[in-house]
C-alpha atoms as a PDB file:
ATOM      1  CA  UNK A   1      49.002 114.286-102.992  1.00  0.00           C
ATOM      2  CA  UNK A   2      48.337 111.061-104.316  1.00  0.00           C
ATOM      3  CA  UNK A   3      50.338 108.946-102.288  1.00  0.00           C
ATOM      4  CA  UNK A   4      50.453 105.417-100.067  1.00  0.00           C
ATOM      5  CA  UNK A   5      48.762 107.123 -97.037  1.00  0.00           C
ATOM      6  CA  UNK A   6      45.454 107.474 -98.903  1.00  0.00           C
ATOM      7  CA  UNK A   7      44.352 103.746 -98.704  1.00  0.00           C
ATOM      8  CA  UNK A   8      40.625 104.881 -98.167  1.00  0.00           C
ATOM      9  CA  UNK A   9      38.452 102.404-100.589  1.00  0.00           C
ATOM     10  CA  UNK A  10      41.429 100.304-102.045  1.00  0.00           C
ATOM     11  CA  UNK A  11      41.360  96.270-101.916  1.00  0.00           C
ATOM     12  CA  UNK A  12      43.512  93.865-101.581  1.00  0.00           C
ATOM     13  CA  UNK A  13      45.085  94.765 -99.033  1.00  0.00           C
ATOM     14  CA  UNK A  14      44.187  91.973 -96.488  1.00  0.00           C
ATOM     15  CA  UNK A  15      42.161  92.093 -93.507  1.00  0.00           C
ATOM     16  CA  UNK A  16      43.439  95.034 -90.827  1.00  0.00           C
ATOM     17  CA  UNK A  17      45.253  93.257 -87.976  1.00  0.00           C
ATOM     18  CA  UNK A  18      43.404  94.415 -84.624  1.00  0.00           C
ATOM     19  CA  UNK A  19      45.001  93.739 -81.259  1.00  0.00           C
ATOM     20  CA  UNK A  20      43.323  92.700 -78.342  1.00  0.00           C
ATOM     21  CA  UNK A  21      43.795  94.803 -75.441  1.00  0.00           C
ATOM     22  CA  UNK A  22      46.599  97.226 -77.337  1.00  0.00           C
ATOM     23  CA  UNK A  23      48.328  99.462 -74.811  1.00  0.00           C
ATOM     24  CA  UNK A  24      48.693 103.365 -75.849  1.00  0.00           C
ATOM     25  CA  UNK A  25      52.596 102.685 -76.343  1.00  0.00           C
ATOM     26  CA  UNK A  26      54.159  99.531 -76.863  1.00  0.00           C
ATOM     27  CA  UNK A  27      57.834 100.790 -75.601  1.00  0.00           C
ATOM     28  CA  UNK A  28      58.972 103.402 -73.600  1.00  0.00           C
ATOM     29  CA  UNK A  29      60.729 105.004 -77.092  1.00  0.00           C
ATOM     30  CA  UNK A  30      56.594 105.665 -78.249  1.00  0.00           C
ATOM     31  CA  UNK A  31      56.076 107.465 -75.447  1.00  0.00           C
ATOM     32  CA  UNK A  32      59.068 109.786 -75.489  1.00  0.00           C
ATOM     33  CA  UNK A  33      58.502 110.184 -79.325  1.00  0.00           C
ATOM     34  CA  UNK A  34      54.586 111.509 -78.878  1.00  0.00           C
ATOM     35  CA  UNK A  35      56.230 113.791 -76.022  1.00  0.00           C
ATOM     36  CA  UNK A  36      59.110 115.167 -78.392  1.00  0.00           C
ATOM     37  CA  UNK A  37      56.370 115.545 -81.217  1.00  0.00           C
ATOM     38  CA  UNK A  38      53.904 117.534 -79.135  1.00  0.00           C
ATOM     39  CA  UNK A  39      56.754 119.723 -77.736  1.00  0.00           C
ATOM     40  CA  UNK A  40      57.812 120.766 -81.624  1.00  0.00           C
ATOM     41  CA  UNK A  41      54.784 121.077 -82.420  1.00  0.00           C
ATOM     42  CA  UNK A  42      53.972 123.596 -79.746  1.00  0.00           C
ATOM     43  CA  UNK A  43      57.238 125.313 -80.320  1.00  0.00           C
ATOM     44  CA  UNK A  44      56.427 125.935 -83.779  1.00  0.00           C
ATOM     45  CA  UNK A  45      59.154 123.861 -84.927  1.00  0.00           C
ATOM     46  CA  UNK A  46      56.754 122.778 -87.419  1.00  0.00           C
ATOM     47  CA  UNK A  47      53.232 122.691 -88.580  1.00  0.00           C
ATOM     48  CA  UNK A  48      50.976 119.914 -87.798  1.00  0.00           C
ATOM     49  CA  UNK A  49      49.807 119.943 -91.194  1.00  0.00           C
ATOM     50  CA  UNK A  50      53.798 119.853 -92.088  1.00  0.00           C
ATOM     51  CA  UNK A  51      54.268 117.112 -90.091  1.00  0.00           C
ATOM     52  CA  UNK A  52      51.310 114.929 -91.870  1.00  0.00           C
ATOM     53  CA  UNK A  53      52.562 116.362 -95.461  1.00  0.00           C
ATOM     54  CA  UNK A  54      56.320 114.886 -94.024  1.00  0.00           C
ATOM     55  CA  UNK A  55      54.483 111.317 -93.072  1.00  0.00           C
ATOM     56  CA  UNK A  56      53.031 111.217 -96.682  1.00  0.00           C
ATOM     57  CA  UNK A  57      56.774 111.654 -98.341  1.00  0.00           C
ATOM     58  CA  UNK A  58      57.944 108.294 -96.692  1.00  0.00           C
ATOM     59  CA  UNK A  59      59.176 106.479 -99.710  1.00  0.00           C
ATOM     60  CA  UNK A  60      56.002 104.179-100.131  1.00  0.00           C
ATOM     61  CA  UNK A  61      58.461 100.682 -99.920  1.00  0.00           C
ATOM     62  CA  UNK A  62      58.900 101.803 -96.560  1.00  0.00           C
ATOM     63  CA  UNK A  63      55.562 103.248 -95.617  1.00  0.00           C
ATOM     64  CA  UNK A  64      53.596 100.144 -95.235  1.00  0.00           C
ATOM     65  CA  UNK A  65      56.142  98.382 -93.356  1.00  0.00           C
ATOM     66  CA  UNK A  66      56.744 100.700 -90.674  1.00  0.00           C
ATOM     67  CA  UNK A  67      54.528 100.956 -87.139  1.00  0.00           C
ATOM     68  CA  UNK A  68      52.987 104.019 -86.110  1.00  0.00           C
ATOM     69  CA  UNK A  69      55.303 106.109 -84.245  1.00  0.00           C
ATOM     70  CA  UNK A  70      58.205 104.825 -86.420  1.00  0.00           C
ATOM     71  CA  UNK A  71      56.199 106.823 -89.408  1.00  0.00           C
ATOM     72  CA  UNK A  72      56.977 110.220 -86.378  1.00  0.00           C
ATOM     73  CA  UNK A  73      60.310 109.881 -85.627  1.00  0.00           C
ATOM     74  CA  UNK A  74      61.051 109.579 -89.501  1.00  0.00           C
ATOM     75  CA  UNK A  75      59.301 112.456 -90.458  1.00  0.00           C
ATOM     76  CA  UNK A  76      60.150 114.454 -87.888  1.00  0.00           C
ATOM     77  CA  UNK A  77      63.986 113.749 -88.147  1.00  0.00           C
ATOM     78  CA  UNK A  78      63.350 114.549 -92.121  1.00  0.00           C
ATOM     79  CA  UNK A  79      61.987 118.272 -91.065  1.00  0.00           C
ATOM     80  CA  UNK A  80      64.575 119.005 -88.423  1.00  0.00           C
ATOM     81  CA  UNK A  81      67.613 118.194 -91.179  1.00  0.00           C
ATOM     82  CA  UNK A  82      65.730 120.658 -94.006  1.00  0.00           C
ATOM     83  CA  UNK A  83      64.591 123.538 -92.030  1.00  0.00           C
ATOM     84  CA  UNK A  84      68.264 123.369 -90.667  1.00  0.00           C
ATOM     85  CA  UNK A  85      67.897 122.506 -87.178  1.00  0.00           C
ATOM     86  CA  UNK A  86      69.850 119.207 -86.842  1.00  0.00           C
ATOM     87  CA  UNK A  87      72.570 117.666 -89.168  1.00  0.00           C
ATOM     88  CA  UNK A  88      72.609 114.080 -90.139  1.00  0.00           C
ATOM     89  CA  UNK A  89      76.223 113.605 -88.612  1.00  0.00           C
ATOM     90  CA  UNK A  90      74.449 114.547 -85.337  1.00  0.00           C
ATOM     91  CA  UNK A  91      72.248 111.260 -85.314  1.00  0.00           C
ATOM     92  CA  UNK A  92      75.201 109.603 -83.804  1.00  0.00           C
ATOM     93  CA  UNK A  93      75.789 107.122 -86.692  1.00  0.00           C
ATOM     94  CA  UNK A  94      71.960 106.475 -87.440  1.00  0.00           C
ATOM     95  CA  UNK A  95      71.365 107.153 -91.620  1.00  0.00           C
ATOM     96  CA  UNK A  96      68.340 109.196 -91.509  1.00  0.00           C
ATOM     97  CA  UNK A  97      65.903 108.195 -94.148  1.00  0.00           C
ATOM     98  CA  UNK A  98      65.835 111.021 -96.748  1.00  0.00           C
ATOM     99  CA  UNK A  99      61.469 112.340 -97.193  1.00  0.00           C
ATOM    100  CA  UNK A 100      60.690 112.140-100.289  1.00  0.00           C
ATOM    101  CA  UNK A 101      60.520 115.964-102.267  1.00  0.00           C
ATOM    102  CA  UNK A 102      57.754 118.158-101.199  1.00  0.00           C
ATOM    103  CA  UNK A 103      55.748 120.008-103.552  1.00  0.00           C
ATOM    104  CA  UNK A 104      56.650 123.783-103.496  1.00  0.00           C
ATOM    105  CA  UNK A 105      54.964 127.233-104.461  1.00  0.00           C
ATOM    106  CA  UNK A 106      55.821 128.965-107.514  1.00  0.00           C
ATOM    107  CA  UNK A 107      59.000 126.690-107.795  1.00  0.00           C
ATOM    108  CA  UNK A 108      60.357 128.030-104.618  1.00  0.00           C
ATOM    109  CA  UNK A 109      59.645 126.734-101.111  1.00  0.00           C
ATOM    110  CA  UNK A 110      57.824 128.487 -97.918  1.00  0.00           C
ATOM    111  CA  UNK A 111      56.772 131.181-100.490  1.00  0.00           C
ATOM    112  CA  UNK A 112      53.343 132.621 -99.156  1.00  0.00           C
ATOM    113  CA  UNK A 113      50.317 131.537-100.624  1.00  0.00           C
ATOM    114  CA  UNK A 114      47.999 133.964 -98.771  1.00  0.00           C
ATOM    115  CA  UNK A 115      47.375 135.794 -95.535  1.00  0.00           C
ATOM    116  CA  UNK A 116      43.866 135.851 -94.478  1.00  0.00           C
ATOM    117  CA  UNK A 117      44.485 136.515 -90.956  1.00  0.00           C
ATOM    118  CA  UNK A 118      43.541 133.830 -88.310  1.00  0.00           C
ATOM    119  CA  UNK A 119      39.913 135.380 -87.546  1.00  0.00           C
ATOM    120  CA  UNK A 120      36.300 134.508 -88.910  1.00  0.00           C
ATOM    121  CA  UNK A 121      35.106 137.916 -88.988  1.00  0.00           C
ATOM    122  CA  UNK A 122      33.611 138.415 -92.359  1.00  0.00           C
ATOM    123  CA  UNK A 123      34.393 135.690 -94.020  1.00  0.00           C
ATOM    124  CA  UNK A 124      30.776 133.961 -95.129  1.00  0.00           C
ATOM    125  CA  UNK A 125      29.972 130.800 -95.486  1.00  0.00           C
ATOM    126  CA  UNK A 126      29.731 129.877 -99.524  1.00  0.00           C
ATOM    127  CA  UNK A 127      27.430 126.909 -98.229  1.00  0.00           C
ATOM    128  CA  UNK A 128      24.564 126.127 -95.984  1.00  0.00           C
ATOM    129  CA  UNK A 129      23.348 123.012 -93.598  1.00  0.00           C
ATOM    130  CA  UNK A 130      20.830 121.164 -95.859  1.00  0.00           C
ATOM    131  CA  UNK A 131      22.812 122.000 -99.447  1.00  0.00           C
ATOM    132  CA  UNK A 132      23.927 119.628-101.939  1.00  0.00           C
ATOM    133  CA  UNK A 133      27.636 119.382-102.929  1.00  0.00           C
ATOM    134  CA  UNK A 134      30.298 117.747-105.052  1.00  0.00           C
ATOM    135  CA  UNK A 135      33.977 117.263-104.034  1.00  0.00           C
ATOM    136  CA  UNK A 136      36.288 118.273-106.682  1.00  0.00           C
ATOM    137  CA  UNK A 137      37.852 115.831-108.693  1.00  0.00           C
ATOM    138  CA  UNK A 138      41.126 116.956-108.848  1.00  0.00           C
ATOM    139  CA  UNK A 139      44.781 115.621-108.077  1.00  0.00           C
ATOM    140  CA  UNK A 140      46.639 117.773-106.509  1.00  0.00           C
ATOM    141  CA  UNK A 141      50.750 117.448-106.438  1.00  0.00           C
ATOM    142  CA  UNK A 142      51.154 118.711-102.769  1.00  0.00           C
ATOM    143  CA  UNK A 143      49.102 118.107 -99.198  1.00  0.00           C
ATOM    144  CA  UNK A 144      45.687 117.865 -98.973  1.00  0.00           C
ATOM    145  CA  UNK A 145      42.583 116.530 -96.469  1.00  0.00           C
ATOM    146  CA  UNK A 146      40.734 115.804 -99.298  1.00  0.00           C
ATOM    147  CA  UNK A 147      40.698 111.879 -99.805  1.00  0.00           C
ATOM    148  CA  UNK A 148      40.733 110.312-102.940  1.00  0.00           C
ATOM    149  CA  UNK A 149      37.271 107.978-102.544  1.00  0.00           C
ATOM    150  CA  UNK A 150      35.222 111.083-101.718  1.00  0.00           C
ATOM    151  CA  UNK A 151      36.382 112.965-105.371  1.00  0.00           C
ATOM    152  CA  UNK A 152      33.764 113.524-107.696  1.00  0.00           C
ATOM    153  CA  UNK A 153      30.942 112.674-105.301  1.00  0.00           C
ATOM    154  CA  UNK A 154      27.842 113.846-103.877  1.00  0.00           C
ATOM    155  CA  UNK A 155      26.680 114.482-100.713  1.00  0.00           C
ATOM    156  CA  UNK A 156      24.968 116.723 -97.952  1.00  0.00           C
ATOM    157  CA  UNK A 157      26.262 119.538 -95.881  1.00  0.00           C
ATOM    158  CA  UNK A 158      25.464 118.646 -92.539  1.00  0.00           C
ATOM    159  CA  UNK A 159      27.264 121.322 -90.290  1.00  0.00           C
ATOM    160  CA  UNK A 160      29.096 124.251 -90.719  1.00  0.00           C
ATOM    161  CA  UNK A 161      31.989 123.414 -88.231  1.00  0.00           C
ATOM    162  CA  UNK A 162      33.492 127.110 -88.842  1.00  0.00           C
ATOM    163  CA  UNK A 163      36.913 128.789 -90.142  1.00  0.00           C
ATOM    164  CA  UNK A 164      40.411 126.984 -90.304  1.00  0.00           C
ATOM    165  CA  UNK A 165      43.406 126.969 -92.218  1.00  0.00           C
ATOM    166  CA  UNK A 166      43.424 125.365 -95.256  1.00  0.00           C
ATOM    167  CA  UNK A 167      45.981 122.915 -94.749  1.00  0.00           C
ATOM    168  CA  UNK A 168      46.907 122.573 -98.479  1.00  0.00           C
ATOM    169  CA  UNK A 169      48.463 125.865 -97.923  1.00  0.00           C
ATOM    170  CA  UNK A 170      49.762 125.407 -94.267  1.00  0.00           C
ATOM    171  CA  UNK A 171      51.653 121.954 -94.975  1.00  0.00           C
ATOM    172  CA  UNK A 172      54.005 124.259 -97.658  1.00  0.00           C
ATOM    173  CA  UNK A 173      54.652 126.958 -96.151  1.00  0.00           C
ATOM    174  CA  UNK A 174      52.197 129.219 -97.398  1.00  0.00           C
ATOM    175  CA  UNK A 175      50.328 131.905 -95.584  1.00  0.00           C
ATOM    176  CA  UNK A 176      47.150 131.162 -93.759  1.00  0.00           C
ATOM    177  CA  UNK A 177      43.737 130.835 -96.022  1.00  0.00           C
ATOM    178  CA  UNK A 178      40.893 131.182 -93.800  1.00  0.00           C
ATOM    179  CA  UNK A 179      37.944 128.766 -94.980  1.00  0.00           C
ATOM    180  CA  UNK A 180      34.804 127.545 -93.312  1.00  0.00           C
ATOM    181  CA  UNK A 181      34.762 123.696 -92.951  1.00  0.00           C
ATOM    182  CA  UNK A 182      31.870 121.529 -93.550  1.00  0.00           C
ATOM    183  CA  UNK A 183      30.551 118.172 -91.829  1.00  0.00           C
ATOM    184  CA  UNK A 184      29.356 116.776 -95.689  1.00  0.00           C
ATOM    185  CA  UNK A 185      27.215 113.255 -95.187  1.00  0.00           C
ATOM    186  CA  UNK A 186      27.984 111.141 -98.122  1.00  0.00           C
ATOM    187  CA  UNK A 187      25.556 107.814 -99.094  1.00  0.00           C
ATOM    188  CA  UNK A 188      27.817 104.780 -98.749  1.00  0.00           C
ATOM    189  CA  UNK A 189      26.473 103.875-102.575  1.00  0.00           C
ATOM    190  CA  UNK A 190      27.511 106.926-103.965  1.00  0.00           C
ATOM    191  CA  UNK A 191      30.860 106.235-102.365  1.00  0.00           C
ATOM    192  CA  UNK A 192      31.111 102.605-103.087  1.00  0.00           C
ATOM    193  CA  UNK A 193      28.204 101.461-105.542  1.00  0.00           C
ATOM    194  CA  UNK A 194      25.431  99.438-105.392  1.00  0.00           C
ATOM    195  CA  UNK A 195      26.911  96.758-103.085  1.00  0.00           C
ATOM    196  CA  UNK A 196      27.057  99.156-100.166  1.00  0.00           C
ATOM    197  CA  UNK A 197      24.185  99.007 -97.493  1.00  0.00           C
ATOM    198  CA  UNK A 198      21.507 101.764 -99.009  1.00  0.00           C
ATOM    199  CA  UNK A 199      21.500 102.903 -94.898  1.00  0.00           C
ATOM    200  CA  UNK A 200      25.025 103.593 -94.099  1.00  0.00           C
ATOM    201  CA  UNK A 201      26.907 106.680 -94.917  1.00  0.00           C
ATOM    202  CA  UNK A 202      30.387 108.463 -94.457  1.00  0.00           C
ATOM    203  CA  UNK A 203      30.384 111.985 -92.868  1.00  0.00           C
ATOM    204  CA  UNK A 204      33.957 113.955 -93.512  1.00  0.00           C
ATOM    205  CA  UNK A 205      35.060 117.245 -92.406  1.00  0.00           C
ATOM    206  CA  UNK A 206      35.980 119.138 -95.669  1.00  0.00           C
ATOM    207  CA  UNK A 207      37.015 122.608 -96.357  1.00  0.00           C
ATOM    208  CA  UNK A 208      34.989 125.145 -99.113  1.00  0.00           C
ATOM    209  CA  UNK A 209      37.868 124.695-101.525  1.00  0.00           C
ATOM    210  CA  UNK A 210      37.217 121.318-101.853  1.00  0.00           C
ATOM    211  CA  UNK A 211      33.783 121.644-102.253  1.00  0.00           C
ATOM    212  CA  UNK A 212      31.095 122.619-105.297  1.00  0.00           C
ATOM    213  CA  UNK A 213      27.749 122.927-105.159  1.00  0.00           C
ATOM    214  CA  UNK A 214      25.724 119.966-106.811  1.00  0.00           C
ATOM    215  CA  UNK A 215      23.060 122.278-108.772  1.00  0.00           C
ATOM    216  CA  UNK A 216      24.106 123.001-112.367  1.00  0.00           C
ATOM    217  CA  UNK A 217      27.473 121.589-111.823  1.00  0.00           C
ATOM    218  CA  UNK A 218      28.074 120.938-115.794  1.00  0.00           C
ATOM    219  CA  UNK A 219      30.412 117.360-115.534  1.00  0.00           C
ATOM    220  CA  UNK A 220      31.562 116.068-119.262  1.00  0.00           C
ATOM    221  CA  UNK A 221      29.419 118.021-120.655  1.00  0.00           C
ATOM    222  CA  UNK A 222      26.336 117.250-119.359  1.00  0.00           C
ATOM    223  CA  UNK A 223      24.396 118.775-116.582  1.00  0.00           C
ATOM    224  CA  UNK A 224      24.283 117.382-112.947  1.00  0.00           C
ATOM    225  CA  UNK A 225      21.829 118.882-109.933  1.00  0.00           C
ATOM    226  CA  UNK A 226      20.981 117.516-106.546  1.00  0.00           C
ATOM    227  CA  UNK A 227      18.457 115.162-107.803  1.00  0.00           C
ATOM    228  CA  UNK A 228      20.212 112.881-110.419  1.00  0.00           C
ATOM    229  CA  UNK A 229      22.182 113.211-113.810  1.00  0.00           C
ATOM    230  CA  UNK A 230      20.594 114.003-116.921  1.00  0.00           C
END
């Protein structure tokens, strides 16, 4: 989704605050709240990939504002009251901040997507070390690790990292789709223009559905391969 979590690229924002020396947790209410996270997320309580998709559907006016584990206990709360687990009136007087909706399957939520099975027997790699690729430039309404700078551009696979889940699927309750994911070097020019140093790059862990190859990739009507546009 398209949302205020996907900053990657965007000005105006203001210099990024660093602080010197930062502990791990700056209260002792951090550190219980990474413990009480890791423990649901080992229970299967919830998805990891649920629990991102629940950080992105803070309401954006509240997003920004918010420190880091603050954006946990939200979105975990928000999970526990719609899978059923907790009830608001049992947050002893705290108003839980409602997540915004989540995109669902087919109009219906936690309907299966797919069920590739967890293993990477047999399932080939569409891509190779050394080929030439284009993210897809697409929009999609639910989760996704594809970010929004990297869409529509070219780069390099550099690894083949192996098989995951898709998380797309994952996030929304959908079965597991097995894909290989790729290390894919992009130039910092493609990703930012001219003004970007011709020697840096960005390297970002992608999965094959996110990922075309460059040759003969027809964009607008015109043709576009490895080597340029024509």
């Amino acid at each position: 989704m398209n949302g205020i979590h996907d900053l990657g690229g965007m000005h105006g924002l203001g210099p990024i605050p660093r602080e010197e020396n930062e502990p791990v947790f700056h209260a002792d209410w951090e550190r219980r709240m990474y413990a009480l996270g890791r423990q649901l997320l080992s229970a299967r309580i919830f998805s990891l990939d649920e629990f991102r998709h629940a950080i992105e559907r803070i309401p954006p006016s509240m997003y920004l504002g918010l420190r880091y584990y603050e954006k946990w206990v939200i979105a975990a709360t928000g999970l526990l009251i719609e899978k059923g687990i907790i009830k608001p009136a049992e947050l002893k007087g705290l108003a839980p901040i409602k997540l915004n909706p989540t995109f669902t399957v087919g109009g219906r939520p936690n309907e299966p997507i797919s069920a590739l099975g967890h293993g990477a027997a047999g399932i080939r790699p569409r891509f190779k070390p050394g080929g030439k690729v284009i993210a897809k430039n697409v929009n999609p309404a639910g989760h996704t690790r594809l970010p929004r700078y990297a869409r529509g551009k070219r780069g390099v696979i550099v690894l083949d990292e192996g098989v995951f889940a898709l998380p797309d699927a994952v996030a929304h309750g959908g079965g597991v789709i097995a894909q290989h994911v790729y290390a894919v070097r992009f130039a910092a020019r493609e990703l930012w223009g001219g003004e970007a140093s011709p020697r840096e790059s960005v390297t970002i862990d992608l999965w094959e559905a996110y990922l075309e190859p460059a040759k003969g990739l027809r964009v607008n009507g015109r043709s576009r391969n490895g080597s340029g546009r024509s």
